[in-house]
C-alpha atoms as a PDB file:
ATOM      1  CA  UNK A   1      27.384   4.298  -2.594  1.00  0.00           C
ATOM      2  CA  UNK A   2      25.842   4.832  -6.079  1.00  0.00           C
ATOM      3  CA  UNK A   3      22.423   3.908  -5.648  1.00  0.00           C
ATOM      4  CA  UNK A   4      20.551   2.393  -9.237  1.00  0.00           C
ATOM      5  CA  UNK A   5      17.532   3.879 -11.335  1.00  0.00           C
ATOM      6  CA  UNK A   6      15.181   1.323  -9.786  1.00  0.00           C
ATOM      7  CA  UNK A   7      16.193   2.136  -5.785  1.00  0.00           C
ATOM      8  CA  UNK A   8      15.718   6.041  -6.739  1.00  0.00           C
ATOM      9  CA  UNK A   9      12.023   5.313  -8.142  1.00  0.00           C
ATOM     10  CA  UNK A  10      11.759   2.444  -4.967  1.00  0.00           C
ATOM     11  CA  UNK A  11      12.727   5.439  -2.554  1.00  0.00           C
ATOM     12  CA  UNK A  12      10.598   8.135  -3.990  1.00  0.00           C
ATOM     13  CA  UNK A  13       7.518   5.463  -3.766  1.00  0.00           C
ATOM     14  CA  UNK A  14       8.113   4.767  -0.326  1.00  0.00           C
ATOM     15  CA  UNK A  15       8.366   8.699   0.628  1.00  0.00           C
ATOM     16  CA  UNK A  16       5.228   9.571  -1.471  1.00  0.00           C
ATOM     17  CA  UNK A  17       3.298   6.468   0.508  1.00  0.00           C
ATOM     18  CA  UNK A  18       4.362   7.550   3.269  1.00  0.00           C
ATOM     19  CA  UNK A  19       2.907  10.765   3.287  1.00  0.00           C
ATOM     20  CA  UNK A  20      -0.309  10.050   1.479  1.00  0.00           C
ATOM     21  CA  UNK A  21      -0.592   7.159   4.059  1.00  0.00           C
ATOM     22  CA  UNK A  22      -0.178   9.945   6.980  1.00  0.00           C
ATOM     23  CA  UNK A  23      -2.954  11.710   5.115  1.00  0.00           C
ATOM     24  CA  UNK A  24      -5.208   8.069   5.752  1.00  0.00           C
ATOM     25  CA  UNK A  25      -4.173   8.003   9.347  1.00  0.00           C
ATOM     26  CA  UNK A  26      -5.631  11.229  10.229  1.00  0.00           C
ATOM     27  CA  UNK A  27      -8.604  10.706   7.817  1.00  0.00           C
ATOM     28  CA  UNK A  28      -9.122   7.304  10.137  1.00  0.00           C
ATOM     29  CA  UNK A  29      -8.794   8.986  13.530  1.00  0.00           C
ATOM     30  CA  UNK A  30     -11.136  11.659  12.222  1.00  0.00           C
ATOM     31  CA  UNK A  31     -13.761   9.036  11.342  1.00  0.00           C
ATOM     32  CA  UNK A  32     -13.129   7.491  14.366  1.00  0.00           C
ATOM     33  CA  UNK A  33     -14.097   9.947  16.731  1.00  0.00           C
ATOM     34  CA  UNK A  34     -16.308  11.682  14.375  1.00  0.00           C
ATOM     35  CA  UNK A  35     -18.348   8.049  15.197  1.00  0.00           C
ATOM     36  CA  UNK A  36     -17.638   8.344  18.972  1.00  0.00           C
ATOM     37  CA  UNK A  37     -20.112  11.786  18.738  1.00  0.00           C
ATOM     38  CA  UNK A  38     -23.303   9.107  18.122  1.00  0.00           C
ATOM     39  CA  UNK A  39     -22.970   6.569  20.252  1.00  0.00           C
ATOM     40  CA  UNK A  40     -21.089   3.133  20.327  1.00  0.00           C
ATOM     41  CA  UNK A  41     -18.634   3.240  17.863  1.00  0.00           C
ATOM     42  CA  UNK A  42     -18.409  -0.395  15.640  1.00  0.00           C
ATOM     43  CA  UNK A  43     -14.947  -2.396  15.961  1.00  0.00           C
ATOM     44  CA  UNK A  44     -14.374  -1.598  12.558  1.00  0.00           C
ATOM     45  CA  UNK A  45     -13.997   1.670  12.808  1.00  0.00           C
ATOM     46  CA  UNK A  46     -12.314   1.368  16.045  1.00  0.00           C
ATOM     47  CA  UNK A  47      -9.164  -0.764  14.785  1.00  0.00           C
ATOM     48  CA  UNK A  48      -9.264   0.733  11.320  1.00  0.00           C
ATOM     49  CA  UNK A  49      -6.488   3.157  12.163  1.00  0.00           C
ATOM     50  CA  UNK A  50      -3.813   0.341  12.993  1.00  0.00           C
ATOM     51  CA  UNK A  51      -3.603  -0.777   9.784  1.00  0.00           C
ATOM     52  CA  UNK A  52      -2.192   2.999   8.311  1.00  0.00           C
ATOM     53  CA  UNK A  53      -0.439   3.317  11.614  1.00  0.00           C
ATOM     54  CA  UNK A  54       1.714  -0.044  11.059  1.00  0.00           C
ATOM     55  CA  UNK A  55       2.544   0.677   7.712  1.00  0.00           C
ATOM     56  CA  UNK A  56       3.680   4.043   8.854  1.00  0.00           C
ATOM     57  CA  UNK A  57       5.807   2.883  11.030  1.00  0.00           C
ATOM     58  CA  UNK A  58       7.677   0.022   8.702  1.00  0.00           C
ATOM     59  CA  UNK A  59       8.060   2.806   6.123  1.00  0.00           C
ATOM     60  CA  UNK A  60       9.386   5.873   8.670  1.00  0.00           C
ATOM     61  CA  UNK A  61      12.031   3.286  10.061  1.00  0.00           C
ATOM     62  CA  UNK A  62      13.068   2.357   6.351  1.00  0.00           C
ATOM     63  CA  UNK A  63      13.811   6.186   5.626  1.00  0.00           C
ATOM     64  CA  UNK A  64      15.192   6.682   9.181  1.00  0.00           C
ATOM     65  CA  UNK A  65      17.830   4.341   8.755  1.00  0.00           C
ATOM     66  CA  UNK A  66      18.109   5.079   4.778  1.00  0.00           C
ATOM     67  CA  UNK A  67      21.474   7.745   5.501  1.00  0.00           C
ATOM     68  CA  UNK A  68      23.036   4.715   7.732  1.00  0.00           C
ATOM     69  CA  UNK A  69      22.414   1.563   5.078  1.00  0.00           C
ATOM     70  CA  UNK A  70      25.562   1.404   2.779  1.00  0.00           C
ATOM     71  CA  UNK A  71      28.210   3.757   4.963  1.00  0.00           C
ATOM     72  CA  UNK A  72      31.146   2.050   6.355  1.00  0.00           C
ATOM     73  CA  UNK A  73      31.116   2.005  10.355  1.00  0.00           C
ATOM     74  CA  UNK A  74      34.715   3.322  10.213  1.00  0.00           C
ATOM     75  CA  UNK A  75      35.478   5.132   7.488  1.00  0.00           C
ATOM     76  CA  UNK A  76      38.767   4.868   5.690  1.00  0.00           C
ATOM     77  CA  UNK A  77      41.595   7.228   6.487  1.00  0.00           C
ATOM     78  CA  UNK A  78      43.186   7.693   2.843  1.00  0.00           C
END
């Protein structure tokens, strides 16, 4: 499968967030129990992880499943 000009630049978008979103995450959890070291930590800071996290996941299971999307279950036998 011959994938287009846009779904190359959509691809490399999605693999660049994905890491500079992983780079959030950790910058999140830091923060978060950098805040647990003075006392009760506000909600905000709690929960603000999930949001990174979540996206994370929706993009890792897009480029999991990239090699599969487009391949024939059986290929042909020509």
């Amino acid at each position: 499968m011959l994938f287009s000009g846009a779904t190359l630049i959509l691809q490399k978008w999605i693999r660049q967030s994905h890491r500079w979103l992983g780079i959030l995450l950790t910058v999140t959890i830091l923060a978060n129990f950098a805040s647990m070291a003075f006392g009760p930590t506000p909600p905000v800071i709690v929960y603000a992880p999930l949001i990174p996290l979540a996206l994370l996941v929706f993009s890792g299971l897009y480029m999991f499943f990239l090699p599969y999307m487009g391949k024939p279950l059986y290929p042909s036998k020509e």
